[in-house]
C-alpha atoms as a PDB file:
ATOM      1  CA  UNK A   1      11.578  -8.760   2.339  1.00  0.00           C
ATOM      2  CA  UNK A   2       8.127 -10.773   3.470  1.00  0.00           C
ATOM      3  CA  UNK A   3      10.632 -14.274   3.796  1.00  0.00           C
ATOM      4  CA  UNK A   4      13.169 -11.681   6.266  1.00  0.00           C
ATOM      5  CA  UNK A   5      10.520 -10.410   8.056  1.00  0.00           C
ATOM      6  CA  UNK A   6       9.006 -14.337   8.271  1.00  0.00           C
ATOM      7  CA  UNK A   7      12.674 -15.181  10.055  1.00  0.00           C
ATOM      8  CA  UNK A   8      12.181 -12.624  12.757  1.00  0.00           C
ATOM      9  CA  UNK A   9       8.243 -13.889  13.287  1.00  0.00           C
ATOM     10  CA  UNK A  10       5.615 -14.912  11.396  1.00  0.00           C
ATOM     11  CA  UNK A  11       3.221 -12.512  12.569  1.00  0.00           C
ATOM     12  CA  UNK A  12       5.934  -9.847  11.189  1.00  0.00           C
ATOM     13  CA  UNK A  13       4.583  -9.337   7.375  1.00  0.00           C
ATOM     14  CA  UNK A  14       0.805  -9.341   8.095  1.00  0.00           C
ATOM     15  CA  UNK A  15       1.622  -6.157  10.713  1.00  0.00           C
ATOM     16  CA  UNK A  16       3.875  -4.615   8.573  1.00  0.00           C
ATOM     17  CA  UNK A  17       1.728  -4.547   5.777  1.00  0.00           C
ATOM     18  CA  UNK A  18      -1.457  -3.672   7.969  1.00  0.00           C
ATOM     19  CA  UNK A  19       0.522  -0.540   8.861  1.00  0.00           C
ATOM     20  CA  UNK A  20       1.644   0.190   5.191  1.00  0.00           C
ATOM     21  CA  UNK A  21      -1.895   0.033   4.750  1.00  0.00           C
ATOM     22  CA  UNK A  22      -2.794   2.160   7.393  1.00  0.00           C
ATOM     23  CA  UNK A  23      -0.300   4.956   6.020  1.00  0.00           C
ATOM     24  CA  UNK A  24      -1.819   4.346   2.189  1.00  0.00           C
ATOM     25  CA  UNK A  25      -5.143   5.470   3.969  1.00  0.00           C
ATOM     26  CA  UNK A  26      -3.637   8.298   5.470  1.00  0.00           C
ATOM     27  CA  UNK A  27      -1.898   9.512   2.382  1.00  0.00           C
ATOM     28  CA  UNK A  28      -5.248   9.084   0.267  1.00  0.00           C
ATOM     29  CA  UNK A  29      -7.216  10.894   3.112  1.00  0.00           C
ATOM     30  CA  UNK A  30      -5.072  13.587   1.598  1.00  0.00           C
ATOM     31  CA  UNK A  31      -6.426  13.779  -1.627  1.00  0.00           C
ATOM     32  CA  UNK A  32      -8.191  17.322  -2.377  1.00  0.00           C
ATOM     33  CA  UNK A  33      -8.205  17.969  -5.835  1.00  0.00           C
ATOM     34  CA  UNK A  34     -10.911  15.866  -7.660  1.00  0.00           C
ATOM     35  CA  UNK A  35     -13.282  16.529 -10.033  1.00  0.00           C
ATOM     36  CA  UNK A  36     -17.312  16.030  -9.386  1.00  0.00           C
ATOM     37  CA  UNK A  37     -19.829  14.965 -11.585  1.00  0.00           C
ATOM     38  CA  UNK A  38     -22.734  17.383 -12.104  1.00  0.00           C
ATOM     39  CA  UNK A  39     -26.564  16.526 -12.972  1.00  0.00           C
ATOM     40  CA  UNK A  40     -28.579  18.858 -15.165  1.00  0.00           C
ATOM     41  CA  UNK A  41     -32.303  18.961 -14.666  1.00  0.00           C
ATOM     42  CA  UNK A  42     -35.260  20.140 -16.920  1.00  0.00           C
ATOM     43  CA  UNK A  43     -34.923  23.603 -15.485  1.00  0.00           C
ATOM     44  CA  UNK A  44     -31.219  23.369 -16.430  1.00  0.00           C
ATOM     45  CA  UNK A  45     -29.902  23.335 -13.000  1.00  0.00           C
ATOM     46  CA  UNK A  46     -26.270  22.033 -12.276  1.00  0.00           C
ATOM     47  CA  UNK A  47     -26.072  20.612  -9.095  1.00  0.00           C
ATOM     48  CA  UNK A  48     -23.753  17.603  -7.643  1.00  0.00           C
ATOM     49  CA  UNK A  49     -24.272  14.232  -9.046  1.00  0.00           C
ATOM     50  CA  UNK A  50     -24.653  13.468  -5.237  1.00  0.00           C
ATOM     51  CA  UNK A  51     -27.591  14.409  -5.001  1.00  0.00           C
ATOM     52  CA  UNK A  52     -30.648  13.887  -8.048  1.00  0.00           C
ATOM     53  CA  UNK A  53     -33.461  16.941  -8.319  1.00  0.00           C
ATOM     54  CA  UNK A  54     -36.485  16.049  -9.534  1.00  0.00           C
ATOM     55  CA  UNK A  55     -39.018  18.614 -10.874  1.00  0.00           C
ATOM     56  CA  UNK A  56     -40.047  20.052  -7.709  1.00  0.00           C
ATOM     57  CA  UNK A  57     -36.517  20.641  -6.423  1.00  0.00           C
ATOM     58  CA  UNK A  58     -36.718  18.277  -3.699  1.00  0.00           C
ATOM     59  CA  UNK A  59     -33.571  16.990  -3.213  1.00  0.00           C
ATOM     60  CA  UNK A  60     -33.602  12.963  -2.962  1.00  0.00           C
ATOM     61  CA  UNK A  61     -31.137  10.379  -2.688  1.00  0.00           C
ATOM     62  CA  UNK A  62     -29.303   9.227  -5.666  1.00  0.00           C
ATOM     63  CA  UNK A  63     -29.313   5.504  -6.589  1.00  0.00           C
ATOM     64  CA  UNK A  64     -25.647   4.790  -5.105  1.00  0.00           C
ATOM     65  CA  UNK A  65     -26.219   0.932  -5.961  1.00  0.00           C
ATOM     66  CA  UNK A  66     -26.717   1.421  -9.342  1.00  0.00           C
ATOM     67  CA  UNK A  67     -23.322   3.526  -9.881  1.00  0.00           C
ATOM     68  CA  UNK A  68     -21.695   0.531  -7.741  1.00  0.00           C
ATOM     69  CA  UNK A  69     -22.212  -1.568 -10.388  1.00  0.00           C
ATOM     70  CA  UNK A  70     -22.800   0.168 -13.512  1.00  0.00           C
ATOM     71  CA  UNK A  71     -19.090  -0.633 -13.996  1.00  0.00           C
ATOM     72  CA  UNK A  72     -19.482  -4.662 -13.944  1.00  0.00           C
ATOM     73  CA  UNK A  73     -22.857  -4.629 -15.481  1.00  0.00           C
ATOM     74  CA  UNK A  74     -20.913  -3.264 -18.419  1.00  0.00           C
ATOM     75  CA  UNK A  75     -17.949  -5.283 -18.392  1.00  0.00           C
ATOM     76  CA  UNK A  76     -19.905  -8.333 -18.401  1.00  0.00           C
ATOM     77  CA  UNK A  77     -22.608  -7.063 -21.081  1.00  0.00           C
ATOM     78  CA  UNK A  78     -20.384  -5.530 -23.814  1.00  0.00           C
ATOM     79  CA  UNK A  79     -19.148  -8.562 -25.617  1.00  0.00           C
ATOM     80  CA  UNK A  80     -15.445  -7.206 -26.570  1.00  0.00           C
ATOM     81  CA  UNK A  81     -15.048  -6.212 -22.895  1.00  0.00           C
ATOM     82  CA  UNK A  82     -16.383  -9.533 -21.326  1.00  0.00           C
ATOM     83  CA  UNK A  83     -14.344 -11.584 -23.860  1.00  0.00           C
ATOM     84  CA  UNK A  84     -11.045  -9.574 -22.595  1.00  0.00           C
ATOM     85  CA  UNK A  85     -12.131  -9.493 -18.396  1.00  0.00           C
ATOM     86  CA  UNK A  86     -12.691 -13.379 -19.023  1.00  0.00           C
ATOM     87  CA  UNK A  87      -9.394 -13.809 -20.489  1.00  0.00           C
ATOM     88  CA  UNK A  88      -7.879 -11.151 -17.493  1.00  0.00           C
ATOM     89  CA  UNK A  89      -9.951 -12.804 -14.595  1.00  0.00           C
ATOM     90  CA  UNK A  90      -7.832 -16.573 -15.801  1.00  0.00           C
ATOM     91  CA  UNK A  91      -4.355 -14.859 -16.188  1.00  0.00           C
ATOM     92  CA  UNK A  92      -4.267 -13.169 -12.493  1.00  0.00           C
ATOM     93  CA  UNK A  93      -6.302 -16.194 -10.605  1.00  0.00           C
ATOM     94  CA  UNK A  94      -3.737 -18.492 -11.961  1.00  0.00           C
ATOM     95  CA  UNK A  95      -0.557 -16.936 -12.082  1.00  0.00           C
ATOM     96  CA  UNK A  96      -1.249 -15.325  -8.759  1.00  0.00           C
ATOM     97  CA  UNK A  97      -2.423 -18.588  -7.413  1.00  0.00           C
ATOM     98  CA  UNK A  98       0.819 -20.258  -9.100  1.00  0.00           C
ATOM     99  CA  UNK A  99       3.149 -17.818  -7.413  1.00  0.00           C
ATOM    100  CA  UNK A 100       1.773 -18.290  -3.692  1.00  0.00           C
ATOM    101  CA  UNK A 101       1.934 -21.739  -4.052  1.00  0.00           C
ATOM    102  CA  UNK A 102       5.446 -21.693  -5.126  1.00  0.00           C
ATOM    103  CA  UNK A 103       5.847 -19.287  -2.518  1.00  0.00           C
ATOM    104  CA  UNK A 104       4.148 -21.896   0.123  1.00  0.00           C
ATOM    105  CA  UNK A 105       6.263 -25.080  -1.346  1.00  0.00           C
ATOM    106  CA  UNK A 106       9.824 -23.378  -1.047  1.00  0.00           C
ATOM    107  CA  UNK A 107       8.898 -22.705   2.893  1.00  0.00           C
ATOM    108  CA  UNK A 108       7.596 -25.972   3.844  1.00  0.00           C
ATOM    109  CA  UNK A 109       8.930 -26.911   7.173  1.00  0.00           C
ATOM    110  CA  UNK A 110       9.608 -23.499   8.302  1.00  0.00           C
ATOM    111  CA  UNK A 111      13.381 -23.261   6.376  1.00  0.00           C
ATOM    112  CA  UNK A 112      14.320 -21.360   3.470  1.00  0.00           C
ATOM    113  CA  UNK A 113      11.744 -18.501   4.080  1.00  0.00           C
ATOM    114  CA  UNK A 114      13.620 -15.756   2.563  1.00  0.00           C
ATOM    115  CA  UNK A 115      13.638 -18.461  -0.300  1.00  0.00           C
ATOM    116  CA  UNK A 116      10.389 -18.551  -0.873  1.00  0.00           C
ATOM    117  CA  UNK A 117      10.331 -14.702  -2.095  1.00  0.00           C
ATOM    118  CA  UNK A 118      12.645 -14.986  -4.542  1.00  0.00           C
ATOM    119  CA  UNK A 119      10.255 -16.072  -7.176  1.00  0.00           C
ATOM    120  CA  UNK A 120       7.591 -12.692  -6.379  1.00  0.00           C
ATOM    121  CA  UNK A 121      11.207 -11.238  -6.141  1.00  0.00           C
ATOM    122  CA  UNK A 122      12.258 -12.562  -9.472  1.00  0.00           C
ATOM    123  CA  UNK A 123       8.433 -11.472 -11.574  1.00  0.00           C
ATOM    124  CA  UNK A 124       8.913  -7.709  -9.876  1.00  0.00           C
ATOM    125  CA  UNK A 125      12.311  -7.377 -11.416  1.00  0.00           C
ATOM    126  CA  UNK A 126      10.826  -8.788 -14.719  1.00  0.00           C
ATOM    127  CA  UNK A 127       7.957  -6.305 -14.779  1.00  0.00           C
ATOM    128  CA  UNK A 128      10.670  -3.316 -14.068  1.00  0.00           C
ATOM    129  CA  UNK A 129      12.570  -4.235 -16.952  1.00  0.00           C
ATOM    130  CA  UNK A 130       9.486  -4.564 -19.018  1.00  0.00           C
ATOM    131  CA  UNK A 131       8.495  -1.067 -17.930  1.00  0.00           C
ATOM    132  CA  UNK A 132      11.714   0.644 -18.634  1.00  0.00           C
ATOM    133  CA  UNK A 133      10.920  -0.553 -22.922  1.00  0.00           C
ATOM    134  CA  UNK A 134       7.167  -0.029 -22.778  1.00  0.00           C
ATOM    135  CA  UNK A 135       6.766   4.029 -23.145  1.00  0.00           C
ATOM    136  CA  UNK A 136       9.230   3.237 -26.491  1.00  0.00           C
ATOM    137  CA  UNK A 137       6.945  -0.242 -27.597  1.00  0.00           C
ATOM    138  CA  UNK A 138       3.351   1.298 -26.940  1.00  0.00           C
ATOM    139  CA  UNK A 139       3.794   4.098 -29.858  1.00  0.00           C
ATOM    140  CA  UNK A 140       5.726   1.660 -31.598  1.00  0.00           C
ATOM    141  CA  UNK A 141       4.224  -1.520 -31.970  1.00  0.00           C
ATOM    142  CA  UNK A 142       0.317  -1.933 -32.791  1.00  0.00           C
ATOM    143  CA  UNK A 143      -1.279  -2.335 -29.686  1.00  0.00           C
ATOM    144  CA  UNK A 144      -2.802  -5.696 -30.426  1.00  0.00           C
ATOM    145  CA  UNK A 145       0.761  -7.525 -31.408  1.00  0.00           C
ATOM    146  CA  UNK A 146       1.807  -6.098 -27.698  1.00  0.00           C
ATOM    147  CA  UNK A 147      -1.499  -7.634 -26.064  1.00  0.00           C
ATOM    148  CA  UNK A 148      -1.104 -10.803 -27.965  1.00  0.00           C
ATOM    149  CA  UNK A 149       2.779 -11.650 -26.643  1.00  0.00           C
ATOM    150  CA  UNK A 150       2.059 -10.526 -23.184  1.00  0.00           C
ATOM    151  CA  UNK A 151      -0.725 -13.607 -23.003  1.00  0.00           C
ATOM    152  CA  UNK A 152       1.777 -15.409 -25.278  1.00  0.00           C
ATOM    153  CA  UNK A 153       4.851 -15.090 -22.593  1.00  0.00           C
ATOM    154  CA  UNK A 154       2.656 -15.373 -19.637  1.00  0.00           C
ATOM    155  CA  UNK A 155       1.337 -18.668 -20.944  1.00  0.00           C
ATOM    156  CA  UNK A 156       4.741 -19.764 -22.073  1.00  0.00           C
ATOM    157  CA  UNK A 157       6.762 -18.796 -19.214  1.00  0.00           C
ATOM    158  CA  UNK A 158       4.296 -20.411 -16.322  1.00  0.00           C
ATOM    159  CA  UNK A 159       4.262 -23.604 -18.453  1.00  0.00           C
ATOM    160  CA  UNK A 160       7.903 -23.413 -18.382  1.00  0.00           C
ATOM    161  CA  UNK A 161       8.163 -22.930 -14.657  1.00  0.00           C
ATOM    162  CA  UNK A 162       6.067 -25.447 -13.700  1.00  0.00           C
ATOM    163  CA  UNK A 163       8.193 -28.017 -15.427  1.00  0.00           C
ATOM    164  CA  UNK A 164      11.366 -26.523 -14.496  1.00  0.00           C
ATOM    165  CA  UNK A 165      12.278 -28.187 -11.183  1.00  0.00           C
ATOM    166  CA  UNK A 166      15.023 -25.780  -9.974  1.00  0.00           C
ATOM    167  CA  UNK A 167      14.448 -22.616  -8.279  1.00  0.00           C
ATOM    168  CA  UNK A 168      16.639 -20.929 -10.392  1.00  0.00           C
ATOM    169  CA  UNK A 169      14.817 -22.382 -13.480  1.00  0.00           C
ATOM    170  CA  UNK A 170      11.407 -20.972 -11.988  1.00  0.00           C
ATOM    171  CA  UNK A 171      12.545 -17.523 -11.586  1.00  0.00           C
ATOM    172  CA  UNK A 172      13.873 -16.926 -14.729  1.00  0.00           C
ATOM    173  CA  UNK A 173      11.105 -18.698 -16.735  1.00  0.00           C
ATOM    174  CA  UNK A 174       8.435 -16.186 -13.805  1.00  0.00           C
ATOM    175  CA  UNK A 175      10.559 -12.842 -14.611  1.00  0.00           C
ATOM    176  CA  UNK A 176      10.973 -13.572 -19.117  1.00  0.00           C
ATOM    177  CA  UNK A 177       7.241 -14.454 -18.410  1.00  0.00           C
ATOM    178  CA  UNK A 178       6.108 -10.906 -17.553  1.00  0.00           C
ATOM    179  CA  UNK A 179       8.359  -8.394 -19.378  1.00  0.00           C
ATOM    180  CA  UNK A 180       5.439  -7.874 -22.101  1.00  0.00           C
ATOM    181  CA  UNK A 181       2.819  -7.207 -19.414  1.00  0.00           C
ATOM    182  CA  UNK A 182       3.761  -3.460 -18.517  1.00  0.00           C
ATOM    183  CA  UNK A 183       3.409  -2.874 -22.217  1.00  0.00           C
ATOM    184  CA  UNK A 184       0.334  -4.946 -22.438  1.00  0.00           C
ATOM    185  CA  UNK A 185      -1.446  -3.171 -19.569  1.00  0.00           C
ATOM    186  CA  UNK A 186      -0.125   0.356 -21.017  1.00  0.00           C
ATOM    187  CA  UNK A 187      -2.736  -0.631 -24.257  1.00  0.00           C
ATOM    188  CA  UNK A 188      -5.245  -1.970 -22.041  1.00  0.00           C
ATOM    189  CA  UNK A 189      -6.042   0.617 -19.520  1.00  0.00           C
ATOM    190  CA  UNK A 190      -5.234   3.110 -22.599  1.00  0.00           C
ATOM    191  CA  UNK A 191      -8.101   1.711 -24.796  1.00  0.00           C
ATOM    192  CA  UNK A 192     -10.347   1.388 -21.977  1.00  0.00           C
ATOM    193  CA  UNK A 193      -9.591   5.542 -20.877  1.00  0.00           C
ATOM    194  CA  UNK A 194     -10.337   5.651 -24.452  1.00  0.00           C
ATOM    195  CA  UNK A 195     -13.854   3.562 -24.553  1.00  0.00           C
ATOM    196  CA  UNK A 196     -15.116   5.200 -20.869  1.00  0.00           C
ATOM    197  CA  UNK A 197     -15.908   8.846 -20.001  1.00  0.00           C
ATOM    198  CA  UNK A 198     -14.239  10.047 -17.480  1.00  0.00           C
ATOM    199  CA  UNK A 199     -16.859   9.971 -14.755  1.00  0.00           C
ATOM    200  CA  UNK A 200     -17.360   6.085 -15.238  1.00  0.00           C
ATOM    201  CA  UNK A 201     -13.665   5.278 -14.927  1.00  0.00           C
ATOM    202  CA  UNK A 202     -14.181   4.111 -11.546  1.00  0.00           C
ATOM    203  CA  UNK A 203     -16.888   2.569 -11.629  1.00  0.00           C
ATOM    204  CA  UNK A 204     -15.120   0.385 -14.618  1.00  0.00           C
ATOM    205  CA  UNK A 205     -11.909   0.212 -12.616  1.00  0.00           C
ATOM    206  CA  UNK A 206     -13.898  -0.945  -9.726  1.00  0.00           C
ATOM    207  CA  UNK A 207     -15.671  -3.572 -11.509  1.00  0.00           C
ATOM    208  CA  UNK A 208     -12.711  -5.262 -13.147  1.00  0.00           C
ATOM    209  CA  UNK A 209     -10.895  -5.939  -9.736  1.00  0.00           C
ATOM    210  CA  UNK A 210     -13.807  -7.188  -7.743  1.00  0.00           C
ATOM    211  CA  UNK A 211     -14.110  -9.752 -10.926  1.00  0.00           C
ATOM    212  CA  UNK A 212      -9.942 -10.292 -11.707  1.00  0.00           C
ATOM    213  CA  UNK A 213      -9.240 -10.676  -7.704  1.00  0.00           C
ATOM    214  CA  UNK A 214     -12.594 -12.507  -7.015  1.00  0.00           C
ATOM    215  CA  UNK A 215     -11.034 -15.066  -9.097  1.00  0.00           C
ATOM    216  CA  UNK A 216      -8.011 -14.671  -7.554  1.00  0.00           C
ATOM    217  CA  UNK A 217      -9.256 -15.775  -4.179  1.00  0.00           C
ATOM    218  CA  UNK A 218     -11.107 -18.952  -5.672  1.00  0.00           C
ATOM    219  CA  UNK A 219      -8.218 -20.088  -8.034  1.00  0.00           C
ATOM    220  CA  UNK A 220      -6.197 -19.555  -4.299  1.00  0.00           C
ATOM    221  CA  UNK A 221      -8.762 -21.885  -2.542  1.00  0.00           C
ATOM    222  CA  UNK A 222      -8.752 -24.337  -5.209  1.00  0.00           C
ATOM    223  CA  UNK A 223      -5.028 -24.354  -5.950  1.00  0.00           C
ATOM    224  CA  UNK A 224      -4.425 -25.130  -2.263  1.00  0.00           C
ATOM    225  CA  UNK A 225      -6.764 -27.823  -2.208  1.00  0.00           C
ATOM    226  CA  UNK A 226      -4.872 -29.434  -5.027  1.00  0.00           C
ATOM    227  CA  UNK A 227      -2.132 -28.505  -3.582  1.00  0.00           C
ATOM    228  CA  UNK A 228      -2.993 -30.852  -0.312  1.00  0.00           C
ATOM    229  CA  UNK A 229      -4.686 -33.813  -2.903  1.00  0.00           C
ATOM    230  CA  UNK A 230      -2.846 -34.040  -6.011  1.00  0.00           C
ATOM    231  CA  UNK A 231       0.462 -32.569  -5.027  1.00  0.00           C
ATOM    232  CA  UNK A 232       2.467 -28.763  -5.958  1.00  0.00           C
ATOM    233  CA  UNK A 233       3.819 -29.976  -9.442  1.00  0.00           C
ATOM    234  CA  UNK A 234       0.427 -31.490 -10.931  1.00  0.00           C
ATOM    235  CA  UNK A 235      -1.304 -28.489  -9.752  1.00  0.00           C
ATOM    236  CA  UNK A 236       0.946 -26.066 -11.040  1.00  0.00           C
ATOM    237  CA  UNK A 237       0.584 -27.652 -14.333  1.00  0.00           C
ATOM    238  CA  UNK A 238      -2.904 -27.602 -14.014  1.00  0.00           C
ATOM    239  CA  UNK A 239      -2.424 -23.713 -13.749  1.00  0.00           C
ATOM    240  CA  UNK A 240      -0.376 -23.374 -16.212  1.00  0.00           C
ATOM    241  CA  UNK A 241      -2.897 -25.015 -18.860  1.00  0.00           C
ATOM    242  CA  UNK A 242      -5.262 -22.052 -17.359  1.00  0.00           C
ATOM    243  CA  UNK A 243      -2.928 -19.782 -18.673  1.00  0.00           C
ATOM    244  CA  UNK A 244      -2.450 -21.191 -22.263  1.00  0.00           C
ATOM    245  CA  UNK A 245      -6.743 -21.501 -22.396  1.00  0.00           C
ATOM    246  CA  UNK A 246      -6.270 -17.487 -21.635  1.00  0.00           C
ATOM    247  CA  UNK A 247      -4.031 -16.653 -24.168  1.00  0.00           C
ATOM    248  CA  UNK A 248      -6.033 -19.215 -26.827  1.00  0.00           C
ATOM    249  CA  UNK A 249      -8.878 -17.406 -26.039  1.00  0.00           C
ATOM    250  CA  UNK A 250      -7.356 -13.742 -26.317  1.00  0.00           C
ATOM    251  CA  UNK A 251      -5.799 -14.348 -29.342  1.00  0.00           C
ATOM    252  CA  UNK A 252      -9.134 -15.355 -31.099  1.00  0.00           C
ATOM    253  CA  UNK A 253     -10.340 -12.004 -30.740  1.00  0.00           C
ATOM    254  CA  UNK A 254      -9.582  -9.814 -33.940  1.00  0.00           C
ATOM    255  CA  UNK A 255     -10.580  -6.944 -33.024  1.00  0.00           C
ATOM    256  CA  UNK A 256      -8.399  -7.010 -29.773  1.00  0.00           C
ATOM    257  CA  UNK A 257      -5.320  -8.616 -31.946  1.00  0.00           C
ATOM    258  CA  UNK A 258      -5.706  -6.142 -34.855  1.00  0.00           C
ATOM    259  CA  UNK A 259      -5.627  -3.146 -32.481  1.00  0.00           C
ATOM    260  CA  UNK A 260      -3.135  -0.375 -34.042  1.00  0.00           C
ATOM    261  CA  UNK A 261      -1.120   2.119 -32.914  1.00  0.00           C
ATOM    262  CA  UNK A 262      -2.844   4.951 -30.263  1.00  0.00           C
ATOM    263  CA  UNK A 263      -3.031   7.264 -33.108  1.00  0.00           C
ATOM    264  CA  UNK A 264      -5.424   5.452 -35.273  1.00  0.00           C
ATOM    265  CA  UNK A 265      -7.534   3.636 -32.217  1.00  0.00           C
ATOM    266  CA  UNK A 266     -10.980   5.829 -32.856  1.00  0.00           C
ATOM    267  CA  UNK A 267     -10.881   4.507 -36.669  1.00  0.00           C
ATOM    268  CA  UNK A 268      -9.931   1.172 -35.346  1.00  0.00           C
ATOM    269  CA  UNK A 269     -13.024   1.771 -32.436  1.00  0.00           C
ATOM    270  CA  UNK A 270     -15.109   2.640 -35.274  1.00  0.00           C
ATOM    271  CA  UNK A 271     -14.611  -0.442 -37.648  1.00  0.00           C
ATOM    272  CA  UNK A 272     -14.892  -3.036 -35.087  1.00  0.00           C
ATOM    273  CA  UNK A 273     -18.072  -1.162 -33.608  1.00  0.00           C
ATOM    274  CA  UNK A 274     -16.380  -1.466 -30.018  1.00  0.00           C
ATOM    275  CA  UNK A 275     -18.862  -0.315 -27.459  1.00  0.00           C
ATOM    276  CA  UNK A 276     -18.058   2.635 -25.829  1.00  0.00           C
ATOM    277  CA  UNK A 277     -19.064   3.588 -21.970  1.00  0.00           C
END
């Protein structure tokens, strides 16, 4: 759809999706039901996390700053969770990066934009599929077997289509490539609801995406400046070894390969001495 709308104008895409995420906005503005955290003080008074009482009852201000970053401060200290956000941050800098180049080198010259979508077009329909099996895999298959071939296929499958010339050859290596990755995610984001109370899940959430699309907007800047010295293919290669160093370095952690089924996580939690939040 962005390569149709590019045919009509190429300021087209950037104002449709500035509107899309004007109505997002909108339909989050929307959002009532929430829960609040509450702060108990010596006296045993509930009030809102908001605010913080101290003895006297004065109200002050809570330290906002510190719950902005809590979340990172965590990620980055615990040493199973930075191992797994270093190995995240590499996957979506470089396959994102890989994509948009792709994306860029199709529409060179201003021809073949719809084109140039067919490779995004081509990993969405691969992550469908994968979500249609994961639901069955996740209580199936230990978790850690699941994490281990989606870094596996992602590291394969971008290898594959940076050496496959054809666009054809690209899209099917991009969509085989990510069907593990619903899956993958599914034990991810369950482990970590798992590992962090409820009121932190934000902040953690937060924290993961300023890192993961921080590097997604320097492997970007880089990528196109290797783009412009060293040409699309030797670049994309170049991504593609960031993707197998990802998955090398995933798979080395036990703990995160040897992760079970949901059902036995906490014993699993337990042996490993995983840090919770």
């Amino acid at each position: 759809m962005g390569g149709l709308l590019m045919t009509v104008g190429h300021a087209v895409p950037f104002l449709t999706s500035a509107v899309l995420s004007v109505l997002g906005v909108v339909s989050a503005w929307r959002i009532r039901r929430y829960w609040k955290r509450a702060t108990v003080d010596d006296s045993g008074h509930s009030g809102n996390a908001d605010d913080a009482i101290d003895v006297s009852g004065a109200i002050t201000a809570a330290p906002r700053w510190r719950d902005a970053l809590d979340g990172m401060i965590w990620l980055l200290h615990d040493r199973f969770q930075r191992h797994l956000i270093i190995a995240a941050t590499m996957v979506t800098g470089a396959s994102n990066a890989f994509l948009l180049l792709t994306a860029l080198d199709i529409s060179q010259g201003g021809s073949q934009l719809i084109s140039a979508g067919f490779i995004n077009a081509a990993s969405a329909v691969g992550m469908l599929l994968g979500a249609l099996m994961a639901s069955q895999l996740v209580n199936r298959v230990p978790g850690g077997v699941l994490v281990g071939v989606m870094f596996a296929l992602l590291a394969a499958g971008f290898t594959g289509a940076a050496l496959v010339p054809s666009m054809v050859g690209k899209a099917i290596f991009v969509a085989c490539s990510v069907l593990a990755l619903p899956a993958g995610n599914a034990v991810l984001g369950g482990l970590s609801n798992t590992l962090v109370g409820k009121d932190k899940l934000g902040r953690v959430g937060a924290g993961s995406m300023v890192l993961q699309y921080g590097a997604y907007g320097v492997a970007v800047a880089l990528a196109g400046w290797g783009m412009q010295t060293i040409g699309y293919g030797p670049t994309c290669l170049i991504l593609a070894t960031v993707l197998v160093a990802a998955a090398a370095y995933a798979l080395t952690m036990r703990s995160l390969i040897t992760l079970p089924t949901p059902d036995r996580w906490a014993k699993h939690i337990q042996r490993w001495s995983i840090a919770q939040f």
